[in-house]
PDB file of N, CA and C in Angstrom:
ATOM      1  N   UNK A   1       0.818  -1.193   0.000  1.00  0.00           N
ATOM      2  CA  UNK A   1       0.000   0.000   0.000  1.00  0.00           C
ATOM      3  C   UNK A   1       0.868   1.265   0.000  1.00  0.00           C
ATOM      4  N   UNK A   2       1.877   0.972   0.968  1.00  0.00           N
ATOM      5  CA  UNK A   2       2.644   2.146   1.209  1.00  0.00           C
ATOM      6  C   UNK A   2       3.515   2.720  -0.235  1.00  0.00           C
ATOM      7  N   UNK A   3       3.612   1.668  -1.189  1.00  0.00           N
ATOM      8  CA  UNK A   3       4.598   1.634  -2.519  1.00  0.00           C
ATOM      9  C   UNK A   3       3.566   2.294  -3.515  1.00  0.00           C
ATOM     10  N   UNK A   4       2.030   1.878  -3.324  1.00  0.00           N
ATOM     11  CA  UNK A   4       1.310   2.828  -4.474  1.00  0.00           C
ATOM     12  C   UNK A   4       1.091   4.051  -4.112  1.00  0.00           C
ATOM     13  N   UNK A   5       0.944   4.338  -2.683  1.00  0.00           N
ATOM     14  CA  UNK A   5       0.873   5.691  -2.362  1.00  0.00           C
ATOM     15  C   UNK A   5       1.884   6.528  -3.003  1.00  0.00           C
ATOM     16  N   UNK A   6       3.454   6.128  -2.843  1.00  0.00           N
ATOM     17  CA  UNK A   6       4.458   6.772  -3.080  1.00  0.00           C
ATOM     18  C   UNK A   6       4.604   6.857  -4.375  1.00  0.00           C
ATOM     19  N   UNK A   7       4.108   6.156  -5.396  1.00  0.00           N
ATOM     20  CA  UNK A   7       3.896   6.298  -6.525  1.00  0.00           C
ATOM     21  C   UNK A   7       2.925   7.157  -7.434  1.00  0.00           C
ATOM     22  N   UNK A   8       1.841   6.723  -6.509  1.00  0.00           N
ATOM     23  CA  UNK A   8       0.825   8.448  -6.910  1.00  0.00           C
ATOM     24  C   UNK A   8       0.949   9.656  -6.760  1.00  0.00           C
ATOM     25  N   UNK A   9       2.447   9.799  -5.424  1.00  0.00           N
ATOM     26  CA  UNK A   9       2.838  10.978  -5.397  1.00  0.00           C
ATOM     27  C   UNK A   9       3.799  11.803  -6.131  1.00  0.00           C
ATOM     28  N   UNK A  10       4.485  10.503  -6.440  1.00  0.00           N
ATOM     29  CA  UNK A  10       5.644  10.873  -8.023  1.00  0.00           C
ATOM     30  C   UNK A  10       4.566  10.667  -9.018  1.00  0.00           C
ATOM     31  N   UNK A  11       4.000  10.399  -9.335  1.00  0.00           N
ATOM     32  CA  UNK A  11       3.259  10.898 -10.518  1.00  0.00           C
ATOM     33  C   UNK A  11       2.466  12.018 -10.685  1.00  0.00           C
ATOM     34  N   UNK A  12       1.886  12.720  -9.037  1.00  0.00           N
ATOM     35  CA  UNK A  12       1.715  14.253  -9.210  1.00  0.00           C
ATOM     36  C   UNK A  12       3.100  15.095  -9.323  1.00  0.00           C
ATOM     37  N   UNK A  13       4.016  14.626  -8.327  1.00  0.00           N
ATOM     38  CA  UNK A  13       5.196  15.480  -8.875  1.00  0.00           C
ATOM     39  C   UNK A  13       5.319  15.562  -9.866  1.00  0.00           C
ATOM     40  N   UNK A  14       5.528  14.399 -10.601  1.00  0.00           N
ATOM     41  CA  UNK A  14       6.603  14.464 -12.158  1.00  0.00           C
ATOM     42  C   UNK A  14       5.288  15.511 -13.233  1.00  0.00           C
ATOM     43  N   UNK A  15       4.157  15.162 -12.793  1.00  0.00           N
ATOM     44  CA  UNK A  15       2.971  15.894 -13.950  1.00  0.00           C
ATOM     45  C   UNK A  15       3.029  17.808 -13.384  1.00  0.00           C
ATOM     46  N   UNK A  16       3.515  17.665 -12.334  1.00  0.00           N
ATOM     47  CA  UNK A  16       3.396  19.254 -11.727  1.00  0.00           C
ATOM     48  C   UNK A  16       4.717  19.869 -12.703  1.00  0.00           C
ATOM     49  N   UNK A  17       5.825  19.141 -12.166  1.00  0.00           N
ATOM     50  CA  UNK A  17       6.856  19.169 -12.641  1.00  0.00           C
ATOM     51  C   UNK A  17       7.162  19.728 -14.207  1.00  0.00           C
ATOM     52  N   UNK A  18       6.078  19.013 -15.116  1.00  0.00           N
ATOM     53  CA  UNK A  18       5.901  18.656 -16.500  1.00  0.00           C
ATOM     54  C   UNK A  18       5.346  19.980 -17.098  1.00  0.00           C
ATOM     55  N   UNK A  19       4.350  20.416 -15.773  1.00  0.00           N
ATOM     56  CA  UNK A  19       3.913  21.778 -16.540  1.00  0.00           C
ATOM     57  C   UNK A  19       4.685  22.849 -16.059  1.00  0.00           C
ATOM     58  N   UNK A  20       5.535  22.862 -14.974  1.00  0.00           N
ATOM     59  CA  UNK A  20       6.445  24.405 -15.043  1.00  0.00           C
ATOM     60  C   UNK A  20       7.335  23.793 -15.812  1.00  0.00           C
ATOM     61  N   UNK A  21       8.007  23.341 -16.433  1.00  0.00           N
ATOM     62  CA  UNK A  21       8.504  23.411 -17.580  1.00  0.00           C
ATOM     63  C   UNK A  21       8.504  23.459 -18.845  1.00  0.00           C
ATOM     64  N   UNK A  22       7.119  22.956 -18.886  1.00  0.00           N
ATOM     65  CA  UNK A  22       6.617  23.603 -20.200  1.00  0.00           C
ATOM     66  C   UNK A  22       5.540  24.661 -20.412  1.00  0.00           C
ATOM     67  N   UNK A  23       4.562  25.101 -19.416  1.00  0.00           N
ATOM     68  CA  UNK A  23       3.892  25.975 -19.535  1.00  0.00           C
ATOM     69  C   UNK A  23       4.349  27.381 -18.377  1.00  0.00           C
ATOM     70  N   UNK A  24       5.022  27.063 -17.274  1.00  0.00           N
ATOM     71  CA  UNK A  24       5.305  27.819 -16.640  1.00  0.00           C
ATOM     72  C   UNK A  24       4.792  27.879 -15.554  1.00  0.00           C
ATOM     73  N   UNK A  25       3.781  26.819 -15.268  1.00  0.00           N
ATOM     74  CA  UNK A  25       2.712  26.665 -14.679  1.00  0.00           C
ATOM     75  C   UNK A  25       2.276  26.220 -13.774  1.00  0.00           C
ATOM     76  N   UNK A  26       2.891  26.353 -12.006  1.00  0.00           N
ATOM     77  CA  UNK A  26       2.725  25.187 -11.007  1.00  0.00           C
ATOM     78  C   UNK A  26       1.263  24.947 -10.164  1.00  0.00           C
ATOM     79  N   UNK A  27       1.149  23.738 -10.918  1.00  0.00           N
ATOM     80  CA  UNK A  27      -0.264  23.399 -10.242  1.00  0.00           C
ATOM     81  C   UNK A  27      -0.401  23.433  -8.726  1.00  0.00           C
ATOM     82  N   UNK A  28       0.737  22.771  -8.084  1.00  0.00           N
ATOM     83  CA  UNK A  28       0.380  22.864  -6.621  1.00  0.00           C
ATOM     84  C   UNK A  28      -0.056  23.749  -6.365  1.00  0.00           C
ATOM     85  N   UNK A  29       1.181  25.002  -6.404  1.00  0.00           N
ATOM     86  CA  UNK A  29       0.843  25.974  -6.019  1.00  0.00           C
ATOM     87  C   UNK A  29      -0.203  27.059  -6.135  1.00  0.00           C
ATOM     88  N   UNK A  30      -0.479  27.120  -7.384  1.00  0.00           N
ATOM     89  CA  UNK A  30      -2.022  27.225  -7.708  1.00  0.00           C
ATOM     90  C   UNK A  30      -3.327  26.358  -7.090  1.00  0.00           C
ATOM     91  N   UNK A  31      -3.289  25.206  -6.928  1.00  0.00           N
ATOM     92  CA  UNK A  31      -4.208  24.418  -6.278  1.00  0.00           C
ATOM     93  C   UNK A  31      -4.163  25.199  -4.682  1.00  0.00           C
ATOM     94  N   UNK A  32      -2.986  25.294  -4.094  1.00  0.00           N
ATOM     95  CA  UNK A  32      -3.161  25.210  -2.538  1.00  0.00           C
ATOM     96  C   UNK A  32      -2.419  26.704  -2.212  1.00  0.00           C
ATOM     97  N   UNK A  33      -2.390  27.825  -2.962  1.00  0.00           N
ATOM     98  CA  UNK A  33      -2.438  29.545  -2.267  1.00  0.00           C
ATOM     99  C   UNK A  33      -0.872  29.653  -2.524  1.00  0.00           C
ATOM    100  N   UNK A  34      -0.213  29.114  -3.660  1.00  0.00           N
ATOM    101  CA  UNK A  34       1.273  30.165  -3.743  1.00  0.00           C
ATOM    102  C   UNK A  34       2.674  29.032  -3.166  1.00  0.00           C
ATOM    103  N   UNK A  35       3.312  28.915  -3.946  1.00  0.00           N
ATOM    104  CA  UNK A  35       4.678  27.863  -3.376  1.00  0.00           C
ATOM    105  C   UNK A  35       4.910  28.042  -1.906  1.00  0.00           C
ATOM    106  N   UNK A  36       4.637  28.960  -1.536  1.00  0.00           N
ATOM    107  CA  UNK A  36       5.064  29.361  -0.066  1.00  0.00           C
ATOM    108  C   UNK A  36       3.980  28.787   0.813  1.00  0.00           C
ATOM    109  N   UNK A  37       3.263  28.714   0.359  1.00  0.00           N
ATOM    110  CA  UNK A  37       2.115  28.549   1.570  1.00  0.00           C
ATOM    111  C   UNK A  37       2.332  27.220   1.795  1.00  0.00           C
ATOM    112  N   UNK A  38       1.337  26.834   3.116  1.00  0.00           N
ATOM    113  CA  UNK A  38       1.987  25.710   4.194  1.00  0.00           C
ATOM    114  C   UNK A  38       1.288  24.441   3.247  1.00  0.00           C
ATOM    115  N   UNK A  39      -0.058  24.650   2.595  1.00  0.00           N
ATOM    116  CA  UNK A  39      -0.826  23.424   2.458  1.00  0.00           C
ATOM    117  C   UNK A  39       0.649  22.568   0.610  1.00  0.00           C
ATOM    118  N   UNK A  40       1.399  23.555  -0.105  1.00  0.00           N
ATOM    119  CA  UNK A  40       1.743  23.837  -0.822  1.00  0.00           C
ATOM    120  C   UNK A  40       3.367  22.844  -0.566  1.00  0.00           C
ATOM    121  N   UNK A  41       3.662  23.439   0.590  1.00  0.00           N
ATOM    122  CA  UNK A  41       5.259  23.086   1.279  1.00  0.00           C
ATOM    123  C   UNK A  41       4.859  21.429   1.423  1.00  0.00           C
ATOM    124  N   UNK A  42       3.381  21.271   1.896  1.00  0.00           N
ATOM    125  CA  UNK A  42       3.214  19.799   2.483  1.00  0.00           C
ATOM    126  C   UNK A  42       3.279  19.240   1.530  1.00  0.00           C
ATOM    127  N   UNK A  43       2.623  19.589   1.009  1.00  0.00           N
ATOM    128  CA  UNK A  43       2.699  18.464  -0.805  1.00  0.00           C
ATOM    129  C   UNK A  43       3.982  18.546  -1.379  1.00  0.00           C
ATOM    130  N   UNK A  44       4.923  19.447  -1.426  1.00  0.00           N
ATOM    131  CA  UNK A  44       6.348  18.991  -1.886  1.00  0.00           C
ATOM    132  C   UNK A  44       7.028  18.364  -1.380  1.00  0.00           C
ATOM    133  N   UNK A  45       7.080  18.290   0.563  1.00  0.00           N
ATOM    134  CA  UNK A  45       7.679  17.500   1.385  1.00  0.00           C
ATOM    135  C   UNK A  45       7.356  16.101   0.957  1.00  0.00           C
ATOM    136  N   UNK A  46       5.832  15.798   1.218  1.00  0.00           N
ATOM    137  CA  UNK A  46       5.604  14.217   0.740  1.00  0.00           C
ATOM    138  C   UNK A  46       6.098  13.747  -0.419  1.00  0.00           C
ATOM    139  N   UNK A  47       5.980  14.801  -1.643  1.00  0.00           N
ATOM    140  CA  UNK A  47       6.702  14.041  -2.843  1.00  0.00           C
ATOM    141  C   UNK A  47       7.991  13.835  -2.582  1.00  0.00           C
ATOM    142  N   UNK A  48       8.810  14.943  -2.050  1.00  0.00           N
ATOM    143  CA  UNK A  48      10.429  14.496  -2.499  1.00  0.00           C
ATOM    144  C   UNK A  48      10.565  13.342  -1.200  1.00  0.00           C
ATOM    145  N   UNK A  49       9.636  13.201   0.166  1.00  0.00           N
ATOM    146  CA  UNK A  49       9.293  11.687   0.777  1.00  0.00           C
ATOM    147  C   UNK A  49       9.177  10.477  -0.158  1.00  0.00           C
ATOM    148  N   UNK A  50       8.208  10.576  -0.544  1.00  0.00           N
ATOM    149  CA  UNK A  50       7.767   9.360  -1.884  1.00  0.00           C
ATOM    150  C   UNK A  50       8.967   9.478  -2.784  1.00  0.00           C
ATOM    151  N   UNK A  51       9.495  10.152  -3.134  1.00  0.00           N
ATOM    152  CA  UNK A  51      11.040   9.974  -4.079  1.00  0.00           C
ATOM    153  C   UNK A  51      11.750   9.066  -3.246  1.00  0.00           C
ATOM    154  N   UNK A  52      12.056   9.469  -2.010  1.00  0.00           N
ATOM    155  CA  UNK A  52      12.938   8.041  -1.069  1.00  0.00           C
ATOM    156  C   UNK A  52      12.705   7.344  -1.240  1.00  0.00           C
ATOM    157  N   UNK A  53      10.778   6.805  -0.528  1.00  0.00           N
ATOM    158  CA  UNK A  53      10.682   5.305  -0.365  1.00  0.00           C
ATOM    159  C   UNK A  53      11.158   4.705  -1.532  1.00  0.00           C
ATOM    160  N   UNK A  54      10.762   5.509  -2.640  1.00  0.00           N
ATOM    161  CA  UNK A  54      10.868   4.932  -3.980  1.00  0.00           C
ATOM    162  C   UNK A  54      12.533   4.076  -4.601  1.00  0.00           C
ATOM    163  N   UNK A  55      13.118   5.216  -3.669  1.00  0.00           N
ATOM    164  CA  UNK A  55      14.432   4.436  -3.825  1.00  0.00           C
ATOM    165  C   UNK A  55      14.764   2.747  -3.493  1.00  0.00           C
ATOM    166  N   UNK A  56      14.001   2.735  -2.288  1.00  0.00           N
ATOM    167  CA  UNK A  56      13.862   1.053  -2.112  1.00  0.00           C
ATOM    168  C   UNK A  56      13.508   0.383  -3.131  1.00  0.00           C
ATOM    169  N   UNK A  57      12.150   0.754  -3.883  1.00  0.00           N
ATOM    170  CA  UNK A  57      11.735  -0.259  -4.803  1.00  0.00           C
ATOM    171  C   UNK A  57      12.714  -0.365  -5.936  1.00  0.00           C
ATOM    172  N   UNK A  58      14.196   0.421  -5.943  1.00  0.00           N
ATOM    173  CA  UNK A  58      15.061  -0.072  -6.866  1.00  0.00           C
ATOM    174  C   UNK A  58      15.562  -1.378  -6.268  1.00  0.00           C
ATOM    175  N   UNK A  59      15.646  -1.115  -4.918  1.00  0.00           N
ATOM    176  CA  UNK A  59      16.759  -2.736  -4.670  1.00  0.00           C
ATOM    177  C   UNK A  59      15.502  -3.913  -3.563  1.00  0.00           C
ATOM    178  N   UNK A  60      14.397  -4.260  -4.361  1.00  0.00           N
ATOM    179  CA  UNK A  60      13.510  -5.011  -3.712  1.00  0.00           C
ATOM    180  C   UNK A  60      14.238  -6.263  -4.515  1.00  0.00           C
ATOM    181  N   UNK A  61      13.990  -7.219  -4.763  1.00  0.00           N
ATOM    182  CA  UNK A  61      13.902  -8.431  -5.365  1.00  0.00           C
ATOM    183  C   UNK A  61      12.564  -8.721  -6.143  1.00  0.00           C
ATOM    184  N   UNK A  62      12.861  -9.094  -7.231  1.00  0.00           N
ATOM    185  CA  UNK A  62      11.489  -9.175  -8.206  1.00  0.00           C
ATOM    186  C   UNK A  62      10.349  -9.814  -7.688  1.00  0.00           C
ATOM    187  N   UNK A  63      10.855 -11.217  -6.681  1.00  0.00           N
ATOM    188  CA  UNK A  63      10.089 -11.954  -6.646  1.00  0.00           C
ATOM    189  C   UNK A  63       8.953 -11.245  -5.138  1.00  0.00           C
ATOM    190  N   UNK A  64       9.447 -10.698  -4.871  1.00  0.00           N
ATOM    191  CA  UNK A  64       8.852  -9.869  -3.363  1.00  0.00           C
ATOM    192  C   UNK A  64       8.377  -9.049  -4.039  1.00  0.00           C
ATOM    193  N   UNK A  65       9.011  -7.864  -5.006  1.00  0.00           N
ATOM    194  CA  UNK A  65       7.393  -7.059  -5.687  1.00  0.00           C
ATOM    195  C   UNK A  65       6.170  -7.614  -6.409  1.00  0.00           C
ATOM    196  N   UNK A  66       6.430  -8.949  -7.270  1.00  0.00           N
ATOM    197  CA  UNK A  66       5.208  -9.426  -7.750  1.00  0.00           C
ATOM    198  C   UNK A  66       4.263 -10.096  -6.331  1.00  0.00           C
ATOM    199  N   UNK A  67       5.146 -10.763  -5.768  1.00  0.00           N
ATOM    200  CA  UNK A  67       4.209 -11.111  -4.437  1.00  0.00           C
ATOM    201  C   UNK A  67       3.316 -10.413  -3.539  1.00  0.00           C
ATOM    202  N   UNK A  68       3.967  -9.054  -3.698  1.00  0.00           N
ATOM    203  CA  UNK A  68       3.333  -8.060  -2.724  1.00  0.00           C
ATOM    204  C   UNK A  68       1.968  -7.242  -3.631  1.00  0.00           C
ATOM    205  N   UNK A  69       2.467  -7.287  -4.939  1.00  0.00           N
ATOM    206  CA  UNK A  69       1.608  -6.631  -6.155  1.00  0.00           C
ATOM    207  C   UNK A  69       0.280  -7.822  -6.184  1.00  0.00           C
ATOM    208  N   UNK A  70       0.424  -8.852  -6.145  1.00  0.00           N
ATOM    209  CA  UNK A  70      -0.823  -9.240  -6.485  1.00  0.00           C
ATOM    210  C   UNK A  70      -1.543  -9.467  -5.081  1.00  0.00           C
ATOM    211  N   UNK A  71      -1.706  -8.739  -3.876  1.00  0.00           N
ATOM    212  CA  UNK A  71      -2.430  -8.871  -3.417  1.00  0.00           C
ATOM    213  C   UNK A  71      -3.279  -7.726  -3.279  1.00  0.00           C
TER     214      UNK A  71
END
């Protein structure tokens, strides 16, 4: 559970990400009152969080992610 969470959160990063670089355009911060603001800071903390865990799922063993995936 904890591995799809962290994955839905790199996939809002990387899509937030996707538009200030190409449109100029940061959704968070627009969604939640300005890069600075607190609700704004939380959502970047958890992503570059979810970037860590994520680091684990480089050195899992295959056979422990399909095991854990199909339940």
């Amino acid at each position: 559970m904890w591995d799809k969470i962290a994955l839905i959160l790199l996939i809002i990063g990387g899509v937030n990400w996707g538009l200030v670089g190409i449109f100029e355009f940061d959704m968070v911060a627009w969604l939640f009152g300005g890069s600075a603001a607190i609700l704004s800071r939380i959502i970047y903390i958890l992503v570059a969080l979810s970037a860590i865990w994520c680091i684990s799922l480089l050195f899992k063993d295959e056979s422990t992610v399909e095991a854990t995936s199909s339940h």
